[in-house]
N, C-alpha and C. Protein backbone atom coordinates (compact mmCIF):
# COMPACT_ATOMS: atom_id res chain seq x y z
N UNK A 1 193.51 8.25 77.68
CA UNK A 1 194.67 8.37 78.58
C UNK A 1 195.76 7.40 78.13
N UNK A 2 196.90 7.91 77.67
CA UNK A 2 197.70 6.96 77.36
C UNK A 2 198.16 6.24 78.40
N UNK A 3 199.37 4.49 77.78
CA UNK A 3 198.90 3.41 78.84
C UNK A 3 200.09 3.67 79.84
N UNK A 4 200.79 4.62 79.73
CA UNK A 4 201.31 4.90 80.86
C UNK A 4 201.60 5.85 81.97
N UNK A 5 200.57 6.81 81.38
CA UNK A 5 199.78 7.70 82.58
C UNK A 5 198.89 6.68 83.26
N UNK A 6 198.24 5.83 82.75
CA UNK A 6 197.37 4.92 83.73
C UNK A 6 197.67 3.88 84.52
N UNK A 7 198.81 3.32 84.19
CA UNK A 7 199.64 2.58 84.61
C UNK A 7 200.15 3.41 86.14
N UNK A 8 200.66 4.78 85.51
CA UNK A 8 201.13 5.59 87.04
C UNK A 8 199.85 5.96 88.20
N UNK A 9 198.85 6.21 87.33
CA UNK A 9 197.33 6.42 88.14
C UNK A 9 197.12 4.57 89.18
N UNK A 10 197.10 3.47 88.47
CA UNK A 10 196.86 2.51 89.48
C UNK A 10 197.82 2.29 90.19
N UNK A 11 199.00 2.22 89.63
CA UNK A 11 200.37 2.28 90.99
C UNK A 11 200.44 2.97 92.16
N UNK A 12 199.90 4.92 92.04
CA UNK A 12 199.37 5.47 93.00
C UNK A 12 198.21 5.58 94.11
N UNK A 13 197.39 4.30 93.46
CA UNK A 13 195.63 3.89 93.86
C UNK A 13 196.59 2.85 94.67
N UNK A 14 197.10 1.79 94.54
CA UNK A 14 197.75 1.00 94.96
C UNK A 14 198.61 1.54 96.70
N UNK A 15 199.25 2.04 96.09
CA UNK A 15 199.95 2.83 97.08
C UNK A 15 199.68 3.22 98.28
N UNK A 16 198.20 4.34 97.67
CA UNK A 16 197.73 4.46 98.87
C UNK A 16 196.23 3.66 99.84
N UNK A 17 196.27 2.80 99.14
CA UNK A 17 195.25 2.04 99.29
C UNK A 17 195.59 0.70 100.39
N UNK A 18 196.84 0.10 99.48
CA UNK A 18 197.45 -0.53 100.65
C UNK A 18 197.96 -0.52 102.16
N UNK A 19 198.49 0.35 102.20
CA UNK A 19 198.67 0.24 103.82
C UNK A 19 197.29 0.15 105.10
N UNK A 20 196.22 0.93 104.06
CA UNK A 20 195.03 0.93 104.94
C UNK A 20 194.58 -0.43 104.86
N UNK A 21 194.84 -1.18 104.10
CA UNK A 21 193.85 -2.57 103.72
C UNK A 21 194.68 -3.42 105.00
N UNK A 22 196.00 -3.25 105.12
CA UNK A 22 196.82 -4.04 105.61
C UNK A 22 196.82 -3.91 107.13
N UNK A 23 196.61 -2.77 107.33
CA UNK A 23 196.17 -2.38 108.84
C UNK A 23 194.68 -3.18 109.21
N UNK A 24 193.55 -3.10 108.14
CA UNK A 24 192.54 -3.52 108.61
C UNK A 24 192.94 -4.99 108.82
N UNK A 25 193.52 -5.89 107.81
CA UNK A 25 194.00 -7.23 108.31
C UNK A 25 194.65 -7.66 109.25
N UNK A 26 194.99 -6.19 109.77
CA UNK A 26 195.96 -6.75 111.05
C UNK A 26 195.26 -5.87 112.57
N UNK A 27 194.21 -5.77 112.12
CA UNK A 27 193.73 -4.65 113.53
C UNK A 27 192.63 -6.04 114.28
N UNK A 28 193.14 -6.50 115.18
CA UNK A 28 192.91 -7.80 116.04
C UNK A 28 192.87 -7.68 117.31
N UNK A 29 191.81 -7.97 118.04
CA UNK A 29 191.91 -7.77 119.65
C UNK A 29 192.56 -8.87 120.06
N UNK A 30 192.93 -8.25 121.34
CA UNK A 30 193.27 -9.04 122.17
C UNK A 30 192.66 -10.61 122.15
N UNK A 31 193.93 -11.89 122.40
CA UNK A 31 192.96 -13.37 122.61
C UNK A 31 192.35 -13.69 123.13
N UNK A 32 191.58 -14.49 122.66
CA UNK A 32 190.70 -14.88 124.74
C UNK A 32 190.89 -15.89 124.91
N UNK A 33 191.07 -15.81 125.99
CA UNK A 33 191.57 -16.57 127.12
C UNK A 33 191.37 -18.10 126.61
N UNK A 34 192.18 -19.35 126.73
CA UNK A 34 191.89 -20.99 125.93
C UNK A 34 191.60 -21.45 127.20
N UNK A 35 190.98 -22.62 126.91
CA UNK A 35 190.46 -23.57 128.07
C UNK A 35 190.97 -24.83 127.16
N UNK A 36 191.47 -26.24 127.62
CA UNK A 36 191.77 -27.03 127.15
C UNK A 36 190.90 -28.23 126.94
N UNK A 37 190.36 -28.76 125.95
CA UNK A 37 189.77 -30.38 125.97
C UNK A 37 190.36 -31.49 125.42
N UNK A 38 190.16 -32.62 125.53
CA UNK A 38 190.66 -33.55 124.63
C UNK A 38 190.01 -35.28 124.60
N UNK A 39 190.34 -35.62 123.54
CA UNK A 39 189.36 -37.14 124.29
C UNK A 39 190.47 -38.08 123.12
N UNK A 40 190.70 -39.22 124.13
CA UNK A 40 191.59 -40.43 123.19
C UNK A 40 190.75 -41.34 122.49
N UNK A 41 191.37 -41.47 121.63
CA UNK A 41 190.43 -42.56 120.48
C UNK A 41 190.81 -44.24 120.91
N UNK A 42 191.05 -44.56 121.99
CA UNK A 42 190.84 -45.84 122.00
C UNK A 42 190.35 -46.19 123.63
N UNK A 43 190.62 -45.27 124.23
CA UNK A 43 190.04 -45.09 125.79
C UNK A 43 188.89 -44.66 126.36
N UNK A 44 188.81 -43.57 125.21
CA UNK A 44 187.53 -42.15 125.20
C UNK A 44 188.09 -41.77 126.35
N UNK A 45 189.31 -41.31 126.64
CA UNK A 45 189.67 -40.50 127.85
C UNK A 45 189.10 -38.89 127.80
N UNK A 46 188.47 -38.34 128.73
CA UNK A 46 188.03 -36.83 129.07
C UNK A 46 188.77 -36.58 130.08
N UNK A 47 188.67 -35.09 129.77
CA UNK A 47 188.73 -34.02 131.25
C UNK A 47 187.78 -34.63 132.45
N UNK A 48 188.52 -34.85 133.47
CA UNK A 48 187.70 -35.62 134.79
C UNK A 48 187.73 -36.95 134.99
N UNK A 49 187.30 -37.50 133.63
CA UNK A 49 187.21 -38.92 133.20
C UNK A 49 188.48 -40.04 133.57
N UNK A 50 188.34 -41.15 133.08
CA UNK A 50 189.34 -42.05 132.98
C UNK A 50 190.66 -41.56 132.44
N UNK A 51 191.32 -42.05 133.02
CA UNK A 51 192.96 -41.51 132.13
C UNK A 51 193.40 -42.41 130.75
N UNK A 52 194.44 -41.46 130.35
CA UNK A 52 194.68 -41.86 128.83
C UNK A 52 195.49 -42.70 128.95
N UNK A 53 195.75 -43.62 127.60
CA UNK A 53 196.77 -44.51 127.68
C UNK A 53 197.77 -44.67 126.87
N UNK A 54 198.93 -45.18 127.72
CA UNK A 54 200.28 -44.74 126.55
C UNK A 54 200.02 -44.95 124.86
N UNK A 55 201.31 -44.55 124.20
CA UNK A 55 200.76 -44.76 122.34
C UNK A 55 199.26 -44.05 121.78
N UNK A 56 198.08 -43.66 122.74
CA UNK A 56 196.77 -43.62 122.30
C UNK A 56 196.74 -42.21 121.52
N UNK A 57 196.34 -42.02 120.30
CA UNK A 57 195.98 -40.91 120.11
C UNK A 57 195.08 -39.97 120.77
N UNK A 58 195.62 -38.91 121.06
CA UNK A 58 194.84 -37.70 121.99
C UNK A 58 194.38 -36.71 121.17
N UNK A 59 192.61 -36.37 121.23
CA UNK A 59 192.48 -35.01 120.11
C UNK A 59 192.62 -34.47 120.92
N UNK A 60 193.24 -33.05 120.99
CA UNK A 60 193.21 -31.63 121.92
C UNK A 60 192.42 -30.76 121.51
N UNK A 61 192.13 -29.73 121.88
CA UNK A 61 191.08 -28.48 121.60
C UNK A 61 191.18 -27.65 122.02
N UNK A 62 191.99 -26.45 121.76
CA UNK A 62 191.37 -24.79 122.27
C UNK A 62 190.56 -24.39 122.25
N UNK A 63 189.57 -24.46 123.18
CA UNK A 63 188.22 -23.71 123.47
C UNK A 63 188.48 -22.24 123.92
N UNK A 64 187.81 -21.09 123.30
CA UNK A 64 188.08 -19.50 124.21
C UNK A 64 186.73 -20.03 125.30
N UNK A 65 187.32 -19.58 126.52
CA UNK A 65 186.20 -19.27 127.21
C UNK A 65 185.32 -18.33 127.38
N UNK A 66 185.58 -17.12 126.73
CA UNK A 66 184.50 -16.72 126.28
C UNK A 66 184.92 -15.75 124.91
N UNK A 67 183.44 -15.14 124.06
CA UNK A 67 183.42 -14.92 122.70
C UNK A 67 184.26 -15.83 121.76
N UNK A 68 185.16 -15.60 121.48
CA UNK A 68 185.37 -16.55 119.78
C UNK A 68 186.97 -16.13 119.87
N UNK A 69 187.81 -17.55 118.66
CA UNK A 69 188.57 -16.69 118.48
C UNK A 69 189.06 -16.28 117.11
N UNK A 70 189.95 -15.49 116.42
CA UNK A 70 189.72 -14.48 115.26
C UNK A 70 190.88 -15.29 114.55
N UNK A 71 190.62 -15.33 113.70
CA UNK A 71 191.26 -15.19 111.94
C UNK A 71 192.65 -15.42 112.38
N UNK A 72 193.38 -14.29 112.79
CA UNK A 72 194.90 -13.72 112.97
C UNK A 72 195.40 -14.19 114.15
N UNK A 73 194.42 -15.24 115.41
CA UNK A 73 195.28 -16.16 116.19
C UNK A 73 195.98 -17.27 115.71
N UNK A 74 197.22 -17.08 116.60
CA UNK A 74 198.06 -18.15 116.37
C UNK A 74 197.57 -18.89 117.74
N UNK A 75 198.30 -20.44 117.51
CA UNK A 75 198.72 -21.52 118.90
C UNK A 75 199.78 -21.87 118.73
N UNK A 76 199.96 -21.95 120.34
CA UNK A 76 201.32 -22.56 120.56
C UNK A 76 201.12 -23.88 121.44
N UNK A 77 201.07 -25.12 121.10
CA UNK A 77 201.03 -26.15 122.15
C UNK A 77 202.32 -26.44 122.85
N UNK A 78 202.46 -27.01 124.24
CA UNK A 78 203.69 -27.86 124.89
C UNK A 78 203.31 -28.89 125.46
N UNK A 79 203.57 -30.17 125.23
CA UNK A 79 202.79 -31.29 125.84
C UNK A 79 203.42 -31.81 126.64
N UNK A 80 204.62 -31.42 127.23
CA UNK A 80 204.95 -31.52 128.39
C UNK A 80 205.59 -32.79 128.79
N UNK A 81 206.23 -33.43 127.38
CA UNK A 81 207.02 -34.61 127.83
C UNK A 81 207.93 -34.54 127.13
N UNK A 82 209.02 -35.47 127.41
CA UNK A 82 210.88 -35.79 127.13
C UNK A 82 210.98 -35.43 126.20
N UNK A 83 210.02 -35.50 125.15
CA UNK A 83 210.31 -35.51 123.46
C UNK A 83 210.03 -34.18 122.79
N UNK A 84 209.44 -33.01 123.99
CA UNK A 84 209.25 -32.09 123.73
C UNK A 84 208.04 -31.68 122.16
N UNK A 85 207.43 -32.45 122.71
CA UNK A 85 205.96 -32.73 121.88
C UNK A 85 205.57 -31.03 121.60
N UNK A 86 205.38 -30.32 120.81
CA UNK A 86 205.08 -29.17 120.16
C UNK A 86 203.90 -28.83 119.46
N UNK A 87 203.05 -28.36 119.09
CA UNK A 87 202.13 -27.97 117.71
C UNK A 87 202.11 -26.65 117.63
N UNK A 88 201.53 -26.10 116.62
CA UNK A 88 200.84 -24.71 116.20
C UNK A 88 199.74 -24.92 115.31
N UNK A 89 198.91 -25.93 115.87
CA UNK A 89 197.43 -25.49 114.83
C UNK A 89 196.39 -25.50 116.72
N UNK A 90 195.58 -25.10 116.08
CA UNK A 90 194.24 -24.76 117.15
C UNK A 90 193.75 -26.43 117.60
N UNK A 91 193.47 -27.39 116.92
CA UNK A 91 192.79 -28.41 117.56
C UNK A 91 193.78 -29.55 116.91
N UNK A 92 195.11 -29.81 117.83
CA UNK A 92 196.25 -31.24 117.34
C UNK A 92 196.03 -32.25 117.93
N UNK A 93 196.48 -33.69 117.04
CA UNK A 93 196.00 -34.89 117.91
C UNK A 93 197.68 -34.79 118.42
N UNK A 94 198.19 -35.44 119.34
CA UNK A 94 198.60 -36.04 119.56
C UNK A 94 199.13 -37.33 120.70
N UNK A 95 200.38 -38.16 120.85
CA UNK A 95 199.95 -39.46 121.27
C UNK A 95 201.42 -39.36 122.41
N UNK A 96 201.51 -39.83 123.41
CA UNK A 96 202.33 -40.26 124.14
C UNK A 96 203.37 -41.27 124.14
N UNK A 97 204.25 -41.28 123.96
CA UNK A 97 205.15 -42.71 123.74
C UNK A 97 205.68 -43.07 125.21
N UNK A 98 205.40 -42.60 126.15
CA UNK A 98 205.93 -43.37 128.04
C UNK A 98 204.24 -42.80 128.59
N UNK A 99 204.34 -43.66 129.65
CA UNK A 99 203.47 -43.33 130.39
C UNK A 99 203.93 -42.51 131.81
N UNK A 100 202.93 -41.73 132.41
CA UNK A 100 203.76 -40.49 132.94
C UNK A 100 202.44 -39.49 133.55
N UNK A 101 202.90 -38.67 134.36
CA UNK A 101 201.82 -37.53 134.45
C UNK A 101 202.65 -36.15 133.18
N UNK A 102 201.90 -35.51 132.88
CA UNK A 102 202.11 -34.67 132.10
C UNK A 102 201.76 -32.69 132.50
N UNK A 103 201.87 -32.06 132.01
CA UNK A 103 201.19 -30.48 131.85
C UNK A 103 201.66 -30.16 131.00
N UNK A 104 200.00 -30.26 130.14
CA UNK A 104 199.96 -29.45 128.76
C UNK A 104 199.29 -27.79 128.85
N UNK A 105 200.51 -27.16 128.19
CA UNK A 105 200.21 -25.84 127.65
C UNK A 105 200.19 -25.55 126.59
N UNK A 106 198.89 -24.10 126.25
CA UNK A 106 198.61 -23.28 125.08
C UNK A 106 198.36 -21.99 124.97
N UNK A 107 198.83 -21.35 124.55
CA UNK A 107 199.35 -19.79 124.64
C UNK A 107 198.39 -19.91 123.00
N UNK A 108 197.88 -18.33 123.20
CA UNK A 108 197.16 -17.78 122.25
C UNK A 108 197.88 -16.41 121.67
N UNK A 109 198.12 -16.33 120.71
CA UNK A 109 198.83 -14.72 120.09
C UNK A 109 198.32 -14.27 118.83
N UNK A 110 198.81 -13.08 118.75
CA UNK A 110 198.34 -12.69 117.70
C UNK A 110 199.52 -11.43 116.85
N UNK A 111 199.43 -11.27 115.81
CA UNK A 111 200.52 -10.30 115.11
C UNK A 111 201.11 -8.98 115.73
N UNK A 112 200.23 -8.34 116.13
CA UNK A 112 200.23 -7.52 116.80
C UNK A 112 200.88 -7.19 118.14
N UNK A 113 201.02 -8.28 118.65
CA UNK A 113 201.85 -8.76 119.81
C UNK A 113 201.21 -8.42 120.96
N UNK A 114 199.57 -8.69 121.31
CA UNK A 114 199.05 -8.76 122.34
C UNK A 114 199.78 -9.99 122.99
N UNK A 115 199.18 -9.82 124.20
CA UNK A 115 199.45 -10.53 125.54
C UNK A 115 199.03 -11.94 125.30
N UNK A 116 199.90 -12.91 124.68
CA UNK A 116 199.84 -14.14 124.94
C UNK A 116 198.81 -14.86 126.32
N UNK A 117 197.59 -15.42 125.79
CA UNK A 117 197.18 -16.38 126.74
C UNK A 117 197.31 -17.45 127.01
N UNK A 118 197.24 -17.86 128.01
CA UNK A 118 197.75 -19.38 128.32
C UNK A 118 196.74 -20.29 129.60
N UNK A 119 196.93 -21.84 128.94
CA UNK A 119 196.25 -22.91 130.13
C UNK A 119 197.05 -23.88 130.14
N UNK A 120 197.01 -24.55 131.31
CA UNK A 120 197.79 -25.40 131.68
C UNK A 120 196.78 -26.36 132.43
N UNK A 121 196.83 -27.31 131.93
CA UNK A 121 196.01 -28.80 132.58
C UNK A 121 197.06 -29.96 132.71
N UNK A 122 196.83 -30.68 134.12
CA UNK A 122 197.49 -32.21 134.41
C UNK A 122 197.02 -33.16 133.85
N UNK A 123 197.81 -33.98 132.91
CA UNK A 123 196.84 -35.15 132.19
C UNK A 123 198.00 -36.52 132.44
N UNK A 124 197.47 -37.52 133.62
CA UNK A 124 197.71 -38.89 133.03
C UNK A 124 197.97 -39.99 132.01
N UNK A 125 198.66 -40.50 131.95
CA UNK A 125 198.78 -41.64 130.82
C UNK A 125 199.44 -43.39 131.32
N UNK A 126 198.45 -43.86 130.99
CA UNK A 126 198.63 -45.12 131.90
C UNK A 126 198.90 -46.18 130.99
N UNK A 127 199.86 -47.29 131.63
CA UNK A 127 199.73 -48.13 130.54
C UNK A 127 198.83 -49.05 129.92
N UNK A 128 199.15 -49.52 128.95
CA UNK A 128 197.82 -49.73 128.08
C UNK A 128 197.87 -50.93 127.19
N UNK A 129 196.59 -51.85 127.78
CA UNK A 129 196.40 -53.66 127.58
C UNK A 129 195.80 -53.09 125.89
N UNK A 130 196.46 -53.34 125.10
CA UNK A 130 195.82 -53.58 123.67
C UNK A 130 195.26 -54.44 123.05
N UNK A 131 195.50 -55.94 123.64
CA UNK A 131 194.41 -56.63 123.70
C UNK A 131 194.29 -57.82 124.12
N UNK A 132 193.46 -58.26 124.57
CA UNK A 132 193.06 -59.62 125.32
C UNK A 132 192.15 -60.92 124.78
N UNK A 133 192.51 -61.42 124.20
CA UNK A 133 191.45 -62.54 123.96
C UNK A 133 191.63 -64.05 124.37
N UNK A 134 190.28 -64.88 123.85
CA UNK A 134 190.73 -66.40 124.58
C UNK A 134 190.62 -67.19 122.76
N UNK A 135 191.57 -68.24 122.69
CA UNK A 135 190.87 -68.51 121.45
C UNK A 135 191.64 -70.05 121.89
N UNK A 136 189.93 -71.09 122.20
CA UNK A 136 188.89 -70.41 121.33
C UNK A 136 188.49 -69.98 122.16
N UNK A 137 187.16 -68.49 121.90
CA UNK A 137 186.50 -68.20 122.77
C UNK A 137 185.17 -69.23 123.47
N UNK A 138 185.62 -70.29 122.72
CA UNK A 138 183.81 -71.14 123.35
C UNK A 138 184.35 -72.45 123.12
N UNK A 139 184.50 -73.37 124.00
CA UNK A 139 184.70 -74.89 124.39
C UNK A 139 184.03 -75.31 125.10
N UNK A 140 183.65 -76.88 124.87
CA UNK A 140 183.36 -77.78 125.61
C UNK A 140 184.00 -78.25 127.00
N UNK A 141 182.96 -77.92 128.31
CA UNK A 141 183.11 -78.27 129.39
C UNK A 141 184.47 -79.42 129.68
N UNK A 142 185.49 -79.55 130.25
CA UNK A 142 186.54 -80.49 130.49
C UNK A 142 187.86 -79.99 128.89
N UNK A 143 187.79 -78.83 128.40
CA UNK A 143 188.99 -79.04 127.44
C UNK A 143 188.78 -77.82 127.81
N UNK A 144 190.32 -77.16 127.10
CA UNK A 144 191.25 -75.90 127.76
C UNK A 144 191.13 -74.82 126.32
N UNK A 145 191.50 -73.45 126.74
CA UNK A 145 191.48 -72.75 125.92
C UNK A 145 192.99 -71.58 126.16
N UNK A 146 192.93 -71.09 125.15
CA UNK A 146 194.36 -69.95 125.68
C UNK A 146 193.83 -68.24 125.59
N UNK A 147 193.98 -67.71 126.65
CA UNK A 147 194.53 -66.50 127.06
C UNK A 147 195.30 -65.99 126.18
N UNK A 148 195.74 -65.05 125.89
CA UNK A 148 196.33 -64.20 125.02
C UNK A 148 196.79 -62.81 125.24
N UNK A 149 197.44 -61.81 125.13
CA UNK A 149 197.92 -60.45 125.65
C UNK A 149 198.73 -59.89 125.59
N UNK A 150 198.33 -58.33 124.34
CA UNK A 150 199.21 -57.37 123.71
C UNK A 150 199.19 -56.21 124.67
N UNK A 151 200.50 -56.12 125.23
CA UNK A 151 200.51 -54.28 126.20
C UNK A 151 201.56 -53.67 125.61
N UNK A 152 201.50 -52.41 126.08
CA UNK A 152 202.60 -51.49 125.74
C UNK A 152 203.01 -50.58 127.21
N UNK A 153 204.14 -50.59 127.84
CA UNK A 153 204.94 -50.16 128.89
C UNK A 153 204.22 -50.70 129.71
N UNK A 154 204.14 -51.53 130.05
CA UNK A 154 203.25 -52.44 131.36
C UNK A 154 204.67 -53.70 131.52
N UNK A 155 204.47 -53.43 133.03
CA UNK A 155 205.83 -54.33 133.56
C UNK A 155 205.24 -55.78 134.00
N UNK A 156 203.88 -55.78 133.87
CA UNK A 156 203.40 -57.11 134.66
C UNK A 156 201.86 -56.85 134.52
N UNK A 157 200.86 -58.11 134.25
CA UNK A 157 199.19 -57.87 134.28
C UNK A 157 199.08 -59.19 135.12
N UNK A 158 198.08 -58.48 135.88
CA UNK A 158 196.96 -59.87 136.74
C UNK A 158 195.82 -60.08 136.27
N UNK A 159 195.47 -61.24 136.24
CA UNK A 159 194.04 -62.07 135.36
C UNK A 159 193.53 -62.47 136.73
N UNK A 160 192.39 -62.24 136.05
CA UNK A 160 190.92 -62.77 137.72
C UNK A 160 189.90 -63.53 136.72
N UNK A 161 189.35 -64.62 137.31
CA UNK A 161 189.48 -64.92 138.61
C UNK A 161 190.80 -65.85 139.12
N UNK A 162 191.59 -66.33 138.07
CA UNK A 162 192.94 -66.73 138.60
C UNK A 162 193.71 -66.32 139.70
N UNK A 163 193.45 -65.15 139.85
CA UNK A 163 194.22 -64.30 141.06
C UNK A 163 196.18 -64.30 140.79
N UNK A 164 196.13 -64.36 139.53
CA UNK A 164 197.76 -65.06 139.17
C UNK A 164 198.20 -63.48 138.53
N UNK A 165 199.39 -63.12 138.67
CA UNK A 165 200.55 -62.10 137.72
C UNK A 165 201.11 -63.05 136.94
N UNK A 166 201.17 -62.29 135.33
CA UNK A 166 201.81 -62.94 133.93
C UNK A 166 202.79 -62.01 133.67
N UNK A 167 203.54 -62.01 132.74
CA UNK A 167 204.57 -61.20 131.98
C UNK A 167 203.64 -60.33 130.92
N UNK A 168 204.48 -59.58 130.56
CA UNK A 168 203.49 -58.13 130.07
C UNK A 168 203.27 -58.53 128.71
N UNK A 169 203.59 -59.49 127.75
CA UNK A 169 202.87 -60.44 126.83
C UNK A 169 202.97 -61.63 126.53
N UNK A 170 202.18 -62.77 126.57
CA UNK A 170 202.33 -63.74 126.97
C UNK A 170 201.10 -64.46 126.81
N UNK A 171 201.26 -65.48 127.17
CA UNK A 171 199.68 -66.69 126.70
C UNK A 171 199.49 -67.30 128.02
N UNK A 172 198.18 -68.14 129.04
CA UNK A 172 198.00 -68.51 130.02
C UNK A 172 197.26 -69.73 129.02
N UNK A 173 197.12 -71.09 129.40
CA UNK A 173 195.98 -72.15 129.21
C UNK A 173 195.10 -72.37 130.32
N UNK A 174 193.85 -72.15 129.86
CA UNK A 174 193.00 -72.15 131.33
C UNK A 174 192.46 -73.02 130.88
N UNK A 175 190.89 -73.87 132.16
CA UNK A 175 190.32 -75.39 131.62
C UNK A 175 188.95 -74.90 132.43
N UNK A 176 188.07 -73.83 132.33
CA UNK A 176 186.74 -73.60 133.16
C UNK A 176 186.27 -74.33 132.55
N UNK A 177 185.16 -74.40 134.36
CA UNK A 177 184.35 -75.45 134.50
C UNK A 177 182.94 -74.74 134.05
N UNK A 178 182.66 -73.86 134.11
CA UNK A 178 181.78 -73.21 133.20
C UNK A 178 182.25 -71.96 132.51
N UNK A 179 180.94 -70.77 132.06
CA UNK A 179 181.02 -69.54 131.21
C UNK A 179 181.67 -69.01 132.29
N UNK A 180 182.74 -68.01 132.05
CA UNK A 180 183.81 -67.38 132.68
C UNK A 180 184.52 -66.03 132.31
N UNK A 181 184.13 -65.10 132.74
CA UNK A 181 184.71 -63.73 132.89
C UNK A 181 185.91 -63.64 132.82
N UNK A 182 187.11 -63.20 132.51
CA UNK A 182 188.44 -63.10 132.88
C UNK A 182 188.68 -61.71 132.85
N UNK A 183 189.23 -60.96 133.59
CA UNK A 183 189.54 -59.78 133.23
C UNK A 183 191.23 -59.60 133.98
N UNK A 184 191.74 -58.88 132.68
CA UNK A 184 193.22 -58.40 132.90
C UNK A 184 193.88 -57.15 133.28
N UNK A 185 194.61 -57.14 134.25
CA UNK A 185 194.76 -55.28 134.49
C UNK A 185 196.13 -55.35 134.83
N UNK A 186 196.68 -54.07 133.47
CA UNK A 186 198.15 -54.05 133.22
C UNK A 186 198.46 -53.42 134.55
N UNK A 187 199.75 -53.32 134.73
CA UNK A 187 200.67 -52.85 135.64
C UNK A 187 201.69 -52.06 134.86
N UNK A 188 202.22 -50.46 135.46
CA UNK A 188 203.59 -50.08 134.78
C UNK A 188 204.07 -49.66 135.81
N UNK A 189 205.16 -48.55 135.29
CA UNK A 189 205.49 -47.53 135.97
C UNK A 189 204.79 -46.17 136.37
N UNK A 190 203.72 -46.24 135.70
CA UNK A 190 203.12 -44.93 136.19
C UNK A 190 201.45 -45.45 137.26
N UNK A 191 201.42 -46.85 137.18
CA UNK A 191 200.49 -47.43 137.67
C UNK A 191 199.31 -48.45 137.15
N UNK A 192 198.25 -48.50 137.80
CA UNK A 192 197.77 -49.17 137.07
C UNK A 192 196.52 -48.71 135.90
N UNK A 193 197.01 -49.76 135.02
CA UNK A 193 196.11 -49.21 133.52
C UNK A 193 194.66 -49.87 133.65
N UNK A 194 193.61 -49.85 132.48
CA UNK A 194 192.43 -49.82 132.22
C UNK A 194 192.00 -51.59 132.13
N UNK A 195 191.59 -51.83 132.50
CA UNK A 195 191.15 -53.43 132.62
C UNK A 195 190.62 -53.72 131.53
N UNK A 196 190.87 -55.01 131.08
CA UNK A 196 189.91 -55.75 129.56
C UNK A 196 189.82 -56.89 129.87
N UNK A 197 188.79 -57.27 129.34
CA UNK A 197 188.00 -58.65 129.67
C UNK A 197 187.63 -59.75 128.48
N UNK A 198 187.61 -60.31 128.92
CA UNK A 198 187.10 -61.61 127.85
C UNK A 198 186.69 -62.61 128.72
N UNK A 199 185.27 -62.97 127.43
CA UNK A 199 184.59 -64.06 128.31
C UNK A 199 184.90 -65.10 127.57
N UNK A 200 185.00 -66.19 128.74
CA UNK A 200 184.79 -67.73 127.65
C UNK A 200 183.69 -68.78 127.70
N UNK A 201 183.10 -68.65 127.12
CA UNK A 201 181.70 -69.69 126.96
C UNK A 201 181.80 -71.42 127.26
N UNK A 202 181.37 -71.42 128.11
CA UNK A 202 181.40 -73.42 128.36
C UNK A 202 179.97 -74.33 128.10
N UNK A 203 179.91 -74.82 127.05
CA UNK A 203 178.85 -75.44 127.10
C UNK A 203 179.40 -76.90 126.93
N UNK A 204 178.45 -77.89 127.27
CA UNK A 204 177.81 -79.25 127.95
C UNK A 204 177.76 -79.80 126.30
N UNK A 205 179.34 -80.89 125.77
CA UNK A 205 178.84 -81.78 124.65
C UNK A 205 178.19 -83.03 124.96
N UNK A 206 177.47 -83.13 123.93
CA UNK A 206 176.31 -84.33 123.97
C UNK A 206 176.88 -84.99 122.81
N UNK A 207 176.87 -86.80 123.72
CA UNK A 207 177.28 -87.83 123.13
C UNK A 207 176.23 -88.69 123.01
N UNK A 208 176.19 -88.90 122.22
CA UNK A 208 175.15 -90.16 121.33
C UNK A 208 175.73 -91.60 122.31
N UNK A 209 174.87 -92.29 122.85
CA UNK A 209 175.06 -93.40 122.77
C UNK A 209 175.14 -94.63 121.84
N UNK A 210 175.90 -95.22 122.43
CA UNK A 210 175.79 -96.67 121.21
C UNK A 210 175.15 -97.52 121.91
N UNK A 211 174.33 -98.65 120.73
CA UNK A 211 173.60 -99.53 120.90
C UNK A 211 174.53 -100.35 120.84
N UNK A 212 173.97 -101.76 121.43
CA UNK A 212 174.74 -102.90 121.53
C UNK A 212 173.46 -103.97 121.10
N UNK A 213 173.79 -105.10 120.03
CA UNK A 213 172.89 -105.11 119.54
C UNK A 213 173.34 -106.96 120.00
């Protein structure tokens, strides 16, 4: 067969071959239905659970609630704050920059132009003590140590057992009389955030006497 009778033979195999292939790639049911999850990587915030905290990275998750979902779904995320937070992949992290109540939505589609599904969940974000320490953490009974404290959108934190309000970062000198708990709990505008603690260890120095000879 010369090479351009065969050339016209696969162009026509082509031809009609394609549109059927292209239909099968695009013949897609309907979505099912998303359910939303997510958990923060520095809170372990869940659905039900403790609330999230500002800046924290959030994983999200489209779960179908029931069967699976196919190849040819798209997502659409809205995370439901000022900045107009967006995605289009199936499972996005993302993080909050204010603290705030929120409603995140996700619509499910597909080429074909079935009926978009959608969920909508209320999610918290509180502000958030990043960190607390005493240094040093361990002194001798009668000498002082310092307090310490990194937040983000927190207007004010109280330390216990002091019973005292500090500025939202800032240093305290404390002088316990023994081992001592402290725990700090930010304050914002959206309320109050997740408590952190630090202990400080007091132990009893031992002095050698002197002889007198």
């Amino acid at each position: 067969m010369p090479i351009t009778l065969r050339a016209a033979v696969l162009v026509t195999a082509l031809f009609l071959v394609s549109p059927f292939a292209a239909l099968a790639q695009q013949t897609c049911r309907p979505p099912a239905q998303p359910a939303i999850d997510w958990m923060g990587t520095q809170t372990g915030c869940r659905p039900g659970g403790a609330p999230c905290a500002v800046f924290e990275v959030i994983n999200f998750k489209a779960l179908p609630v029931e069967g699976s979902f196919q190849s040819c779904d798209g997502f659409a995320w809205n995370f439901g704050d000022p900045a107009n937070g967006s995605a289009s992949v199936q499972n996005p992290p993302y993080a909050y920059l204010a603290p705030g109540k929120f409603t995140v939505g996700v619509g499910v589609f597909n080429p074909q132009g079935n009926t978009s599904a959608s969920k909508a969940i209320n999610l918290t974000v509180q502000p958030f003590a990043e960190e607390f320490k005493a240094t040093p953490p361990r002194v001798a009974a009668g000498l002082s140590t310092v307090l310490s404290w990194v937040t983000k959108s927190v207007n004010k934190v109280h330390i216990d057992p002091l019973n005292l309000d500090f500025p939202p970062n800032s240093t305290a000198s404390v002088q316990p009389s023994h081992t001592t708990v402290y725990t700090l709990t930010p304050f914002g505008d959206a309320g109050q955030g997740a408590v952190k603690s630090v202990t400080v260890e007091v132990f009893q120095s031992r002095h050698r006497a002197v002889r007198h000879r």
